[in-house]
ModelCIF file with pLDDT and N, C-alpha, C, O atoms, coordinates in Angstrom:
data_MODEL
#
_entry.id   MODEL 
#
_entity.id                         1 
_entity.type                       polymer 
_entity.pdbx_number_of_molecules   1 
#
_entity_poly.entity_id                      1 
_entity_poly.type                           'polypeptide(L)' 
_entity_poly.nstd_linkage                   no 
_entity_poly.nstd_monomer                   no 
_entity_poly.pdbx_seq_one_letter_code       
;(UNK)(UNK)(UNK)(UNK)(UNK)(UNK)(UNK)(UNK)(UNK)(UNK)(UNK)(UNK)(UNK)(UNK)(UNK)(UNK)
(UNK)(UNK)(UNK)(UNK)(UNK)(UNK)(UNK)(UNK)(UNK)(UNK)(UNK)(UNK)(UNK)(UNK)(UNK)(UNK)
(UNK)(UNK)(UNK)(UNK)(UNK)(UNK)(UNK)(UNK)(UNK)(UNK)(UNK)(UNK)(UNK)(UNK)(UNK)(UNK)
;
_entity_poly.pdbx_seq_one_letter_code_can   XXXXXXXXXXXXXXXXXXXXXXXXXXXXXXXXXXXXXXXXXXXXXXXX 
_entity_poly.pdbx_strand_id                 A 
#
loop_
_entity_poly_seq.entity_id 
_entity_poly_seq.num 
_entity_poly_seq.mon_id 
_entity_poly_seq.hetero 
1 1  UNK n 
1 2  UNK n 
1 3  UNK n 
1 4  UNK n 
1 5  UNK n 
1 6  UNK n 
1 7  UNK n 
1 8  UNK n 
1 9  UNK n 
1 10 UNK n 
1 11 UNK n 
1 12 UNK n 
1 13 UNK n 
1 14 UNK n 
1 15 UNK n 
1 16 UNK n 
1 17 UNK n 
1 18 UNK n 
1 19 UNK n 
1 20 UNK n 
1 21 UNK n 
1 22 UNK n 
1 23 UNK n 
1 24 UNK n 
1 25 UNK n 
1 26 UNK n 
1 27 UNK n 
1 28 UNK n 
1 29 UNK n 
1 30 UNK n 
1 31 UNK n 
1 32 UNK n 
1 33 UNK n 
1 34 UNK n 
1 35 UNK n 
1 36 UNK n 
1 37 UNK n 
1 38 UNK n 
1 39 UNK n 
1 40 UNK n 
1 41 UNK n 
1 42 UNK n 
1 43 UNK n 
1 44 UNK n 
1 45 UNK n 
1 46 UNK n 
1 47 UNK n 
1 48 UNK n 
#
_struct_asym.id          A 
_struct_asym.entity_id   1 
#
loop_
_ma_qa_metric.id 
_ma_qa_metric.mode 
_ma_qa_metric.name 
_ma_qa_metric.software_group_id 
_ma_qa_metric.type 
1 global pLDDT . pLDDT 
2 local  pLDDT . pLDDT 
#
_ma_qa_metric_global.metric_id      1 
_ma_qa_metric_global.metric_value   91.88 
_ma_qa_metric_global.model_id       1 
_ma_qa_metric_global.ordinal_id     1 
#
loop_
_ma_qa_metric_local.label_asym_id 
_ma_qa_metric_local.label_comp_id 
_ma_qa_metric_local.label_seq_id 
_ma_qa_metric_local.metric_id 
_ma_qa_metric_local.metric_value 
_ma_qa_metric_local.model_id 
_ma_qa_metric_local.ordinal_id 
A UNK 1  2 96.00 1 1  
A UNK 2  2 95.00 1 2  
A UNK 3  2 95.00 1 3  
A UNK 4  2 95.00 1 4  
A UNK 5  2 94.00 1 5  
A UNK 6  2 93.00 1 6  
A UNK 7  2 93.00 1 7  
A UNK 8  2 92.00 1 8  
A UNK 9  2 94.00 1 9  
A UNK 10 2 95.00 1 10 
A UNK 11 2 96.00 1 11 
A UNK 12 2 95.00 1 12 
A UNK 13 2 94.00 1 13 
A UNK 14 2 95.00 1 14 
A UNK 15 2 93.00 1 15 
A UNK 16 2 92.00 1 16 
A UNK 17 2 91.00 1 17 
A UNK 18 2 89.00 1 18 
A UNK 19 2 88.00 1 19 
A UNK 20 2 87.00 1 20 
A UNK 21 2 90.00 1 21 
A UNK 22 2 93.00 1 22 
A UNK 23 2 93.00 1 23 
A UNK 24 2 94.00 1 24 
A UNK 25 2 95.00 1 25 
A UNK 26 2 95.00 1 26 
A UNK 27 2 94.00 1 27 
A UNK 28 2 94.00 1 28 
A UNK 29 2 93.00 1 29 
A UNK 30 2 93.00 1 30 
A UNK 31 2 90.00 1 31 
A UNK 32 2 91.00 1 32 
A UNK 33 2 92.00 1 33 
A UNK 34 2 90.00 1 34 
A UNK 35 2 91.00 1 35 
A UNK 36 2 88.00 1 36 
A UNK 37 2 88.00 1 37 
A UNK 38 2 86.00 1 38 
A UNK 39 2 87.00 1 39 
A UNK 40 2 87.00 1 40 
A UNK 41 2 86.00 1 41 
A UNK 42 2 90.00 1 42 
A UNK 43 2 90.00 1 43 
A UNK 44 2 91.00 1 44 
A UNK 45 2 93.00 1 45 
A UNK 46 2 92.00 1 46 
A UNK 47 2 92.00 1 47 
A UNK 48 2 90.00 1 48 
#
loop_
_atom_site.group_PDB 
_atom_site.id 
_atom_site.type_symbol 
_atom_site.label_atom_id 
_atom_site.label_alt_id 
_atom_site.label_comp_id 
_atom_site.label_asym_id 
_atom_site.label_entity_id 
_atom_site.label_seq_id 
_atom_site.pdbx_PDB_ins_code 
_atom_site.Cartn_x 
_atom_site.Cartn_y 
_atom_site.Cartn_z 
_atom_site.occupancy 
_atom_site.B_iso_or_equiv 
_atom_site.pdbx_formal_charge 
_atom_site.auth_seq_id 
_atom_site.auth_comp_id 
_atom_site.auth_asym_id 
_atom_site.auth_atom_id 
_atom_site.pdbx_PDB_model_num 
ATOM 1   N N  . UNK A 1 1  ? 3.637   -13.721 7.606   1.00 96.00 ? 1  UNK A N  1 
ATOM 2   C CA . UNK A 1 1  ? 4.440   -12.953 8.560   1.00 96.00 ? 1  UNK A CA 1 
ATOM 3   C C  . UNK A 1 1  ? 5.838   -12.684 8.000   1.00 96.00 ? 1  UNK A C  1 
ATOM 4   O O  . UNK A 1 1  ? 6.441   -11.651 8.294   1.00 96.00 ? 1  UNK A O  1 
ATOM 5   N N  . UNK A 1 2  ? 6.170   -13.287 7.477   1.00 95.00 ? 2  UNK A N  1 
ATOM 6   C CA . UNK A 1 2  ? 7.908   -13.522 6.889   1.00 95.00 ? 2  UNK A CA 1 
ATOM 7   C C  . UNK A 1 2  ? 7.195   -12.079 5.394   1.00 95.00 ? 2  UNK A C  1 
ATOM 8   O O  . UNK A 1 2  ? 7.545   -10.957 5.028   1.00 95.00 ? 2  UNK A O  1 
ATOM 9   N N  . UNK A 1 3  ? 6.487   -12.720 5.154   1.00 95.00 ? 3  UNK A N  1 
ATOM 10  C CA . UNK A 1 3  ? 6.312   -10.519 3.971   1.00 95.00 ? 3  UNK A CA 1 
ATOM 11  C C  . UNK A 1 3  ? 6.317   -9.855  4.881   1.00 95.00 ? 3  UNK A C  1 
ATOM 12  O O  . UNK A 1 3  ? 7.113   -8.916  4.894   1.00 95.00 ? 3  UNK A O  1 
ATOM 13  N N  . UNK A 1 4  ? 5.651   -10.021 5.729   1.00 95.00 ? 4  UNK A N  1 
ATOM 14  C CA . UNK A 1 4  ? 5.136   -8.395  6.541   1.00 95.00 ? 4  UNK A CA 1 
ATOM 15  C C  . UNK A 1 4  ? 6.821   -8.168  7.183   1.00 95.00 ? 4  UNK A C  1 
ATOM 16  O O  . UNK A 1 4  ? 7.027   -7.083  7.727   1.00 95.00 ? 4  UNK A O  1 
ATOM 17  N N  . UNK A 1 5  ? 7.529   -8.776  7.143   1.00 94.00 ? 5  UNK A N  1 
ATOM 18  C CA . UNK A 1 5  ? 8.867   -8.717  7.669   1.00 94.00 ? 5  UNK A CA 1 
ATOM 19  C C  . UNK A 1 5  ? 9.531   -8.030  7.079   1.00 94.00 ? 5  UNK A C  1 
ATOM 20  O O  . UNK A 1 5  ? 10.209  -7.071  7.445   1.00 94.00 ? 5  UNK A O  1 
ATOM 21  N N  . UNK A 1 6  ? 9.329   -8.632  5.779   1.00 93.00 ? 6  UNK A N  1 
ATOM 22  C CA . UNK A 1 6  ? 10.538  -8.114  4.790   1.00 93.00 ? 6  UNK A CA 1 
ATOM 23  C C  . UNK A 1 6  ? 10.293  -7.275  3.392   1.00 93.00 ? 6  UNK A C  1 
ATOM 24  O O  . UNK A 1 6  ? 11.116  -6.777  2.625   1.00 93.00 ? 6  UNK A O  1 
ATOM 25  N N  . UNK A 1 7  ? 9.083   -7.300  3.355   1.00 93.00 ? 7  UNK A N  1 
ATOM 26  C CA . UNK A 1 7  ? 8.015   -6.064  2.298   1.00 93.00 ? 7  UNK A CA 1 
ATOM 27  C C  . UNK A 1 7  ? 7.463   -5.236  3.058   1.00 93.00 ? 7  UNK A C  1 
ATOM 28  O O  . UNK A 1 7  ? 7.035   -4.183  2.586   1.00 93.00 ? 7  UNK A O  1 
ATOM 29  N N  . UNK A 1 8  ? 7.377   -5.449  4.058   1.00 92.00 ? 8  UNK A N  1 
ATOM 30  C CA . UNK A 1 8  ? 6.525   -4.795  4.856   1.00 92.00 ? 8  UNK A CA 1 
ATOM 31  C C  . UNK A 1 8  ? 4.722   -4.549  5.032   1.00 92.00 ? 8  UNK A C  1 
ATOM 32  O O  . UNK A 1 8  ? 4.043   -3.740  5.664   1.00 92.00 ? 8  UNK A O  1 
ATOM 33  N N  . UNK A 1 9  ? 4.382   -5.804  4.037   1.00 94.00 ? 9  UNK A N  1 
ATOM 34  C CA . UNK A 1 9  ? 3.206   -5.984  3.322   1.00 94.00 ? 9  UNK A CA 1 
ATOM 35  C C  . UNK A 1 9  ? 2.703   -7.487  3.514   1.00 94.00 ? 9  UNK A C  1 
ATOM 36  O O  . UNK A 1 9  ? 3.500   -8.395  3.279   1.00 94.00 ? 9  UNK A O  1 
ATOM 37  N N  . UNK A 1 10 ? 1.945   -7.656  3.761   1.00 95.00 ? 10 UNK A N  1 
ATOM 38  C CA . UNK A 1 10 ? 1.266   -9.583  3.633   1.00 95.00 ? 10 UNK A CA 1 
ATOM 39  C C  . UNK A 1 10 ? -0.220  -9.208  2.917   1.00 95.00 ? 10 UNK A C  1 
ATOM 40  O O  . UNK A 1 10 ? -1.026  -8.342  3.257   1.00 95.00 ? 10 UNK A O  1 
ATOM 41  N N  . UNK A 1 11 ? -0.289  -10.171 1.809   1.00 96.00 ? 11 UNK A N  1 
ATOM 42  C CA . UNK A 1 11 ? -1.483  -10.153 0.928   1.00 96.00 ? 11 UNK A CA 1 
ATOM 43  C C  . UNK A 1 11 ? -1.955  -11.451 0.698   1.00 96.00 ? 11 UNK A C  1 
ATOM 44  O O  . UNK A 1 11 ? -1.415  -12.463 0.252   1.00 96.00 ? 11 UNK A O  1 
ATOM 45  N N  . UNK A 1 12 ? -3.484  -11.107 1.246   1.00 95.00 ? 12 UNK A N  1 
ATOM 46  C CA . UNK A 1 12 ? -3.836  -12.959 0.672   1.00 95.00 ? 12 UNK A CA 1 
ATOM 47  C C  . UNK A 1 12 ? -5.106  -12.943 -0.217  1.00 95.00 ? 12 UNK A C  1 
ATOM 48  O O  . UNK A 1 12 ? -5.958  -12.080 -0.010  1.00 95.00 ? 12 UNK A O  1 
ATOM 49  N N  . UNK A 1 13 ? -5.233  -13.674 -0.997  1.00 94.00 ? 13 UNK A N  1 
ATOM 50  C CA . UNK A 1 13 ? -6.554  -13.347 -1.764  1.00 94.00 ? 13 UNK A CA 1 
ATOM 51  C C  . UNK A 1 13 ? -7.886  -14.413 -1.031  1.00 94.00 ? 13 UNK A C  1 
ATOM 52  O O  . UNK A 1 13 ? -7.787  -15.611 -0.765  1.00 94.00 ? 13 UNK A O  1 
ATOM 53  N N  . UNK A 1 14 ? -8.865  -13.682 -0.871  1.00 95.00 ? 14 UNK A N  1 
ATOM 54  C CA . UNK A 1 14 ? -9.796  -13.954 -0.380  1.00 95.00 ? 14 UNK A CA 1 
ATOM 55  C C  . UNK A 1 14 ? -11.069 -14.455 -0.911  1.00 95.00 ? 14 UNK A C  1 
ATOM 56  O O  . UNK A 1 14 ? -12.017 -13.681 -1.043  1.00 95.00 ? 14 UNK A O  1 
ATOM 57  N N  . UNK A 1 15 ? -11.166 -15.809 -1.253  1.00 93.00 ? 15 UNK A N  1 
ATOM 58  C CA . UNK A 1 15 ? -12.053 -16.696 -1.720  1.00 93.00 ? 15 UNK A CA 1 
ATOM 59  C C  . UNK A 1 15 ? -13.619 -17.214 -1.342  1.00 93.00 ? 15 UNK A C  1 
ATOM 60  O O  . UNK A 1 15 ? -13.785 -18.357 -0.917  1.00 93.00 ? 15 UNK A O  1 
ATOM 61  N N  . UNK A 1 16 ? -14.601 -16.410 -1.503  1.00 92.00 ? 16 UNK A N  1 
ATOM 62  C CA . UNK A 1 16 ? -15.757 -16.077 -1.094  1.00 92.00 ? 16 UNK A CA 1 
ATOM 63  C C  . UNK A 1 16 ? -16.644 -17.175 -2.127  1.00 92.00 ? 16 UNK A C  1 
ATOM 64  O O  . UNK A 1 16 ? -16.357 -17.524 -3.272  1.00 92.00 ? 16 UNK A O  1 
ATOM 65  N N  . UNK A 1 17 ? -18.060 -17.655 -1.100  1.00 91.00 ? 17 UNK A N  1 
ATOM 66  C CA . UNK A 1 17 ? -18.932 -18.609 -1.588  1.00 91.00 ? 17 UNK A CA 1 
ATOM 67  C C  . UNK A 1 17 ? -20.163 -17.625 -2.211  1.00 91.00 ? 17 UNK A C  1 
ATOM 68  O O  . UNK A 1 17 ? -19.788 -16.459 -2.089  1.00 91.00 ? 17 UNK A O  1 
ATOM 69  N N  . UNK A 1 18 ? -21.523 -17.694 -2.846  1.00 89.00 ? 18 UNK A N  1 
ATOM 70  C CA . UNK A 1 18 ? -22.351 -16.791 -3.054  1.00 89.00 ? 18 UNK A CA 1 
ATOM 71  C C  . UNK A 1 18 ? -23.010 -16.209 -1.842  1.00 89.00 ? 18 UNK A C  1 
ATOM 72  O O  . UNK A 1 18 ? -23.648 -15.181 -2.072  1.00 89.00 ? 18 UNK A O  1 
ATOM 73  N N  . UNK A 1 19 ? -23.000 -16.661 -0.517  1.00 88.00 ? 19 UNK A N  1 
ATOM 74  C CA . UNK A 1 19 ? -23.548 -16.282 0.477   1.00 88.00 ? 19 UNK A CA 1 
ATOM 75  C C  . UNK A 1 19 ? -22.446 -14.726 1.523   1.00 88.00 ? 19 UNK A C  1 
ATOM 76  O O  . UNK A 1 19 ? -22.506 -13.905 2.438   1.00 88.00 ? 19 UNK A O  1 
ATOM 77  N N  . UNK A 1 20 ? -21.586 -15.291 0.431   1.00 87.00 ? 20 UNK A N  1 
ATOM 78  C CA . UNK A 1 20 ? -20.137 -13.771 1.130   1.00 87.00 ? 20 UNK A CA 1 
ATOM 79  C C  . UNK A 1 20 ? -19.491 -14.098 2.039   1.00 87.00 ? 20 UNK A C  1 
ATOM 80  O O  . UNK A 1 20 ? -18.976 -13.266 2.785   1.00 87.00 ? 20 UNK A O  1 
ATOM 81  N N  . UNK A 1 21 ? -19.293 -16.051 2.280   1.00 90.00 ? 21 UNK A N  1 
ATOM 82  C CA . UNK A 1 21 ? -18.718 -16.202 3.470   1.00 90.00 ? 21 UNK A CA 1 
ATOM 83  C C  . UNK A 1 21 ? -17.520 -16.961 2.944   1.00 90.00 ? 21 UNK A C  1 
ATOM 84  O O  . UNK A 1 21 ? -17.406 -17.790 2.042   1.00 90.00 ? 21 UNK A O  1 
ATOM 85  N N  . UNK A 1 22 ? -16.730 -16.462 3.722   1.00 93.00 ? 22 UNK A N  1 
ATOM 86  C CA . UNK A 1 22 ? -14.948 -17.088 3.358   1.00 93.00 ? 22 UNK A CA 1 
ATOM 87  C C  . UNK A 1 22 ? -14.471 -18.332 3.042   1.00 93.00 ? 22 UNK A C  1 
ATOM 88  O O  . UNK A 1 22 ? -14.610 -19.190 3.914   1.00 93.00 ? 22 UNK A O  1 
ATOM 89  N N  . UNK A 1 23 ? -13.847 -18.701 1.829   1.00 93.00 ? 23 UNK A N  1 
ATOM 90  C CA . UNK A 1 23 ? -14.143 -20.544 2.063   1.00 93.00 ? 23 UNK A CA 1 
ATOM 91  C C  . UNK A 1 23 ? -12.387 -21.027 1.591   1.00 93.00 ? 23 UNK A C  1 
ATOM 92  O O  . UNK A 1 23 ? -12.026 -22.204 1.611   1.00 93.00 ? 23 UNK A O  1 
ATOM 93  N N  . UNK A 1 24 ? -11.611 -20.054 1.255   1.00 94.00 ? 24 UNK A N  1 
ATOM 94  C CA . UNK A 1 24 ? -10.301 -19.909 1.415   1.00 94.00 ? 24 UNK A CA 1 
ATOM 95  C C  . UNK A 1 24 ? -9.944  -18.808 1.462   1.00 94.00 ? 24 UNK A C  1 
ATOM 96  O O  . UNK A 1 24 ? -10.510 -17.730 1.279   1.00 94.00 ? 24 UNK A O  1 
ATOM 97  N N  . UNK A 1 25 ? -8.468  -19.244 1.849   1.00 95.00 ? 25 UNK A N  1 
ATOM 98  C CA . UNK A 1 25 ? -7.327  -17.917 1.535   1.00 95.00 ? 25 UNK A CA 1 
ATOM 99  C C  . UNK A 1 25 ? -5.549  -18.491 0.799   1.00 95.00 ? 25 UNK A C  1 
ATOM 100 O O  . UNK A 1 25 ? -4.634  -19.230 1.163   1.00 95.00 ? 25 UNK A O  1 
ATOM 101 N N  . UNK A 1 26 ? -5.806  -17.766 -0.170  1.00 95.00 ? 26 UNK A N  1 
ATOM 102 C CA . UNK A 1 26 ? -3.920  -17.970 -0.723  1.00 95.00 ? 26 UNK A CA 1 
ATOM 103 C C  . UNK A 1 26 ? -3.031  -16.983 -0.718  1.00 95.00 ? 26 UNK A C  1 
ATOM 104 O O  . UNK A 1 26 ? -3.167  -15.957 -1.384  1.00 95.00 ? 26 UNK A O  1 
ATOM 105 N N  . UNK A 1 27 ? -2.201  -17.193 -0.073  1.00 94.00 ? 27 UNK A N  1 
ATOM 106 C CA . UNK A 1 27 ? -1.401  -15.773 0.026   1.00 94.00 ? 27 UNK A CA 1 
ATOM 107 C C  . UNK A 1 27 ? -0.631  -15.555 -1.308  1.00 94.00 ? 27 UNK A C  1 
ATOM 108 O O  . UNK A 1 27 ? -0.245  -16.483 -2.018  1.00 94.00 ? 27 UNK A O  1 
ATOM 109 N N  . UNK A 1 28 ? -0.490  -14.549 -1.513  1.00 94.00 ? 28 UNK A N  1 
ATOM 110 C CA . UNK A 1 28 ? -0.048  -13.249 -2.681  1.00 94.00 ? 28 UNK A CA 1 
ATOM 111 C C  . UNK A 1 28 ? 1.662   -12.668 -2.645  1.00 94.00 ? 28 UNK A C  1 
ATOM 112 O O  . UNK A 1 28 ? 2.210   -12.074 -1.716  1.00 94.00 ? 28 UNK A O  1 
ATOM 113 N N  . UNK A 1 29 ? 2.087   -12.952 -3.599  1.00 93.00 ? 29 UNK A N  1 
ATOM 114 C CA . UNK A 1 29 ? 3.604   -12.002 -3.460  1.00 93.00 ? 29 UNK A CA 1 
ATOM 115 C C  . UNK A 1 29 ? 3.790   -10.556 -3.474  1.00 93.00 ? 29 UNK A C  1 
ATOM 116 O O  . UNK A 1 29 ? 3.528   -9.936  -4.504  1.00 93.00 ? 29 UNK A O  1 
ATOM 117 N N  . UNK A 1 30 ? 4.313   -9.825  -2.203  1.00 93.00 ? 30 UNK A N  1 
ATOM 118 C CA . UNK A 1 30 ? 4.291   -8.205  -1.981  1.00 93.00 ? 30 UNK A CA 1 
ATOM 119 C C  . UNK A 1 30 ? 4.800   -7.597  -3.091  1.00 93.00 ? 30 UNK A C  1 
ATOM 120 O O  . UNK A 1 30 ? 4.395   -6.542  -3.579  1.00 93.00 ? 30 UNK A O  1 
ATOM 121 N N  . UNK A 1 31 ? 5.964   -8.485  -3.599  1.00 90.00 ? 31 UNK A N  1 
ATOM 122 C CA . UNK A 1 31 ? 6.376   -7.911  -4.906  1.00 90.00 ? 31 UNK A CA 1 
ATOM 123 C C  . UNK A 1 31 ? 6.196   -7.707  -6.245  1.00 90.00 ? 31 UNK A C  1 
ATOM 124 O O  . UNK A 1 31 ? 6.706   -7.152  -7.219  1.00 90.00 ? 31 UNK A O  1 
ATOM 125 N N  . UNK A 1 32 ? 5.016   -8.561  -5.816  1.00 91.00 ? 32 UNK A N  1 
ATOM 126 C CA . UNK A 1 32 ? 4.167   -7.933  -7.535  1.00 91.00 ? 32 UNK A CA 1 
ATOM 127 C C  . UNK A 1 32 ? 2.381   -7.587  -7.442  1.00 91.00 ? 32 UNK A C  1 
ATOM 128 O O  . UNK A 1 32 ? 1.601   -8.114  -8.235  1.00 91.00 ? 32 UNK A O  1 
ATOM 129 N N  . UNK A 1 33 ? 2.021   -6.831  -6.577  1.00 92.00 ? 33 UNK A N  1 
ATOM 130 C CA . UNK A 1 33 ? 0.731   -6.325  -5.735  1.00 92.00 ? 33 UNK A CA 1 
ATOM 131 C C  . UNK A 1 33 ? 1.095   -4.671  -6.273  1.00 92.00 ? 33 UNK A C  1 
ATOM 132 O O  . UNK A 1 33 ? 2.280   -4.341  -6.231  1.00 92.00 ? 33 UNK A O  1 
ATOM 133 N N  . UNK A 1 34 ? 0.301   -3.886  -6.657  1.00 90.00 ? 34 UNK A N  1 
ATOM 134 C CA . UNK A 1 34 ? -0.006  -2.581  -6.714  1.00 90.00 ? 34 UNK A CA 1 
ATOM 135 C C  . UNK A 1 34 ? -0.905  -2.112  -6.113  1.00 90.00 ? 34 UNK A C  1 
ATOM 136 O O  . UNK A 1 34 ? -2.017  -2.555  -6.400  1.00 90.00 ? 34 UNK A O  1 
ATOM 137 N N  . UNK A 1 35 ? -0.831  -1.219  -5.224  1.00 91.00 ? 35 UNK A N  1 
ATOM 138 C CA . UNK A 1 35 ? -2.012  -0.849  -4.358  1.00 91.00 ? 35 UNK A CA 1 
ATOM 139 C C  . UNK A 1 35 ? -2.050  0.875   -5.117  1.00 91.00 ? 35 UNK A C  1 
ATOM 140 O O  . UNK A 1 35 ? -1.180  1.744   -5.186  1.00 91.00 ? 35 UNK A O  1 
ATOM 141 N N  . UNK A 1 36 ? -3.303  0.831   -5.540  1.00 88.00 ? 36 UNK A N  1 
ATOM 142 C CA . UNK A 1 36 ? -3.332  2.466   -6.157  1.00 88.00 ? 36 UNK A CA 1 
ATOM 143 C C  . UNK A 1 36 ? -5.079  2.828   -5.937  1.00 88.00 ? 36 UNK A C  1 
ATOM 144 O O  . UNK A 1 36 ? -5.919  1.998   -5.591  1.00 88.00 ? 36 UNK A O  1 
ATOM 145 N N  . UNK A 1 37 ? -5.333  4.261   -6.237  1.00 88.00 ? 37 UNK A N  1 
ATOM 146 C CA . UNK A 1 37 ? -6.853  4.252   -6.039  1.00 88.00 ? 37 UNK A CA 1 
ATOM 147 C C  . UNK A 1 37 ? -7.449  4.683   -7.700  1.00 88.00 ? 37 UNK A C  1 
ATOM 148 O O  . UNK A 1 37 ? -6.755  5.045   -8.651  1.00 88.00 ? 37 UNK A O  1 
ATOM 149 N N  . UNK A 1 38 ? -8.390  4.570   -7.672  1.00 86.00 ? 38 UNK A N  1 
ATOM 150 C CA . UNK A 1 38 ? -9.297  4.844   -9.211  1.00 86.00 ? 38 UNK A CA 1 
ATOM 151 C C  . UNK A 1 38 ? -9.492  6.232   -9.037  1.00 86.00 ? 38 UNK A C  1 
ATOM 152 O O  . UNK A 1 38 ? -9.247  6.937   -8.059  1.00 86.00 ? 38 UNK A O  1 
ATOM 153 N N  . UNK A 1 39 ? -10.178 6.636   -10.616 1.00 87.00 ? 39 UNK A N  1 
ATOM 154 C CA . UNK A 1 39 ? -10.374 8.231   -10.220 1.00 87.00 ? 39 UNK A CA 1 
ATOM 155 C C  . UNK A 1 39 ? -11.633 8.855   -9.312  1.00 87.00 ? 39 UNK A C  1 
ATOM 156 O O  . UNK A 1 39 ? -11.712 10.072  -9.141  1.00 87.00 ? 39 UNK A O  1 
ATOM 157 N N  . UNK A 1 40 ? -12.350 8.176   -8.896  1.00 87.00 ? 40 UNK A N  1 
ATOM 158 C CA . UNK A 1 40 ? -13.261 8.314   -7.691  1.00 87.00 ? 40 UNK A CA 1 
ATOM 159 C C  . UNK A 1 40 ? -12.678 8.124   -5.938  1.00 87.00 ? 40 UNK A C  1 
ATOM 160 O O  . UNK A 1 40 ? -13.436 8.234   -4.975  1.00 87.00 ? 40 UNK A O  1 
ATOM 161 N N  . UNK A 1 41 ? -11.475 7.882   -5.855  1.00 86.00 ? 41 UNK A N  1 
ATOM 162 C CA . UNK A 1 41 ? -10.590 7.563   -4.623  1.00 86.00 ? 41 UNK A CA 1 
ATOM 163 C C  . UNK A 1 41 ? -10.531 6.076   -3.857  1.00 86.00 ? 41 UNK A C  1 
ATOM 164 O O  . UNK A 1 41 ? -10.057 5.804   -2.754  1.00 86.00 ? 41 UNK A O  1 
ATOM 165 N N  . UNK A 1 42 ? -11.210 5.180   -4.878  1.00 90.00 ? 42 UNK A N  1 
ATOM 166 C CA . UNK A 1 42 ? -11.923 3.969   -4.408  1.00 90.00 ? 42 UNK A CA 1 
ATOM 167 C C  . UNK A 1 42 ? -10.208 3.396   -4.434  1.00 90.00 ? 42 UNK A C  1 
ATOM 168 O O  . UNK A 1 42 ? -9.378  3.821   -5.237  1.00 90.00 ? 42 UNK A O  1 
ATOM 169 N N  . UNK A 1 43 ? -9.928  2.353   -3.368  1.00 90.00 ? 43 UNK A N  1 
ATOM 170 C CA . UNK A 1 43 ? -8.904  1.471   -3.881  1.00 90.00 ? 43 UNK A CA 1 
ATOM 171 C C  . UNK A 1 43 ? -8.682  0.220   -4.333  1.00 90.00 ? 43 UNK A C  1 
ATOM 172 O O  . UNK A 1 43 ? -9.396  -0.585  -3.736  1.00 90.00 ? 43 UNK A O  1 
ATOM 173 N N  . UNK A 1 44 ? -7.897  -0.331  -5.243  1.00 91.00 ? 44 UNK A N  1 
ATOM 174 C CA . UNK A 1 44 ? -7.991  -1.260  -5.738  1.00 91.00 ? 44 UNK A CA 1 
ATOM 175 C C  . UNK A 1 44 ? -6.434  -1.840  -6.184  1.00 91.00 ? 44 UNK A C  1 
ATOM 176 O O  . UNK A 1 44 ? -5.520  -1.093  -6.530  1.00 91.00 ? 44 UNK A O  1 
ATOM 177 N N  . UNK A 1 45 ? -6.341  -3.257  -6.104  1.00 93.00 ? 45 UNK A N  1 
ATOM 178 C CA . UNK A 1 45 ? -5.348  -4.232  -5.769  1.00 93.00 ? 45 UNK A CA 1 
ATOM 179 C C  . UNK A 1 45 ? -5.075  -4.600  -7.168  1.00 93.00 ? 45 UNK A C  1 
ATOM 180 O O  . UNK A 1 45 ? -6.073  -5.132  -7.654  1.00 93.00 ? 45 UNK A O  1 
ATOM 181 N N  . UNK A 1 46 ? -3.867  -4.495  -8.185  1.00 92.00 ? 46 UNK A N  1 
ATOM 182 C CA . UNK A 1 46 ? -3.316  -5.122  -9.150  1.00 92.00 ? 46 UNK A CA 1 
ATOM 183 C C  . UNK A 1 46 ? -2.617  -6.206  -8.667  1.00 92.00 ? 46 UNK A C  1 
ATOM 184 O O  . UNK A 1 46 ? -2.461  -6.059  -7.455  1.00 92.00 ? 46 UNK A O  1 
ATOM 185 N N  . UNK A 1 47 ? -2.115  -7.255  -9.082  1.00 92.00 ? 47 UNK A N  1 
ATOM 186 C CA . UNK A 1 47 ? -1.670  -8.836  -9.056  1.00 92.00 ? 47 UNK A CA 1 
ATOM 187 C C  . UNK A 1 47 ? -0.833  -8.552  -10.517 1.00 92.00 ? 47 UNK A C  1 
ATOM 188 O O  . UNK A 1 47 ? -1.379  -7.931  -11.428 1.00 92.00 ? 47 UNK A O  1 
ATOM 189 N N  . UNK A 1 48 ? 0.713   -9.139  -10.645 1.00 90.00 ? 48 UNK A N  1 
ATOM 190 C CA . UNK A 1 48 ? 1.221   -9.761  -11.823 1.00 90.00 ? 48 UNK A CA 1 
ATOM 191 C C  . UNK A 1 48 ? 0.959   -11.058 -11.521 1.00 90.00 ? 48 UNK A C  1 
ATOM 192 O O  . UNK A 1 48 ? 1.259   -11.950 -12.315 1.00 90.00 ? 48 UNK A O  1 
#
């Protein structure tokens, strides 16, 4: 909540078992996240 405040952004990475069910989450810094799309319009998340 304190990113979405002040980046205006909250990112958490989402830690999946083989069955596709959620088994953590770690949140992500807004300030180094790239949100852009591929050349098919798909989108996809860079991380420094």
């Amino acid at each position: 909540m304190s990113h979405l405040l002040l980046w205006g952004n909250a990112y958490a990475q989402i830690i999946r078992n083989a069955r596709g069910e959620v088994i953590a989450l770690y949140p992500l810094m807004p300030n180094k996240m790239t949100v852009d799309r591929d050349k098919n319009g798909r989108l996809f998340y860079l991380y420094q």
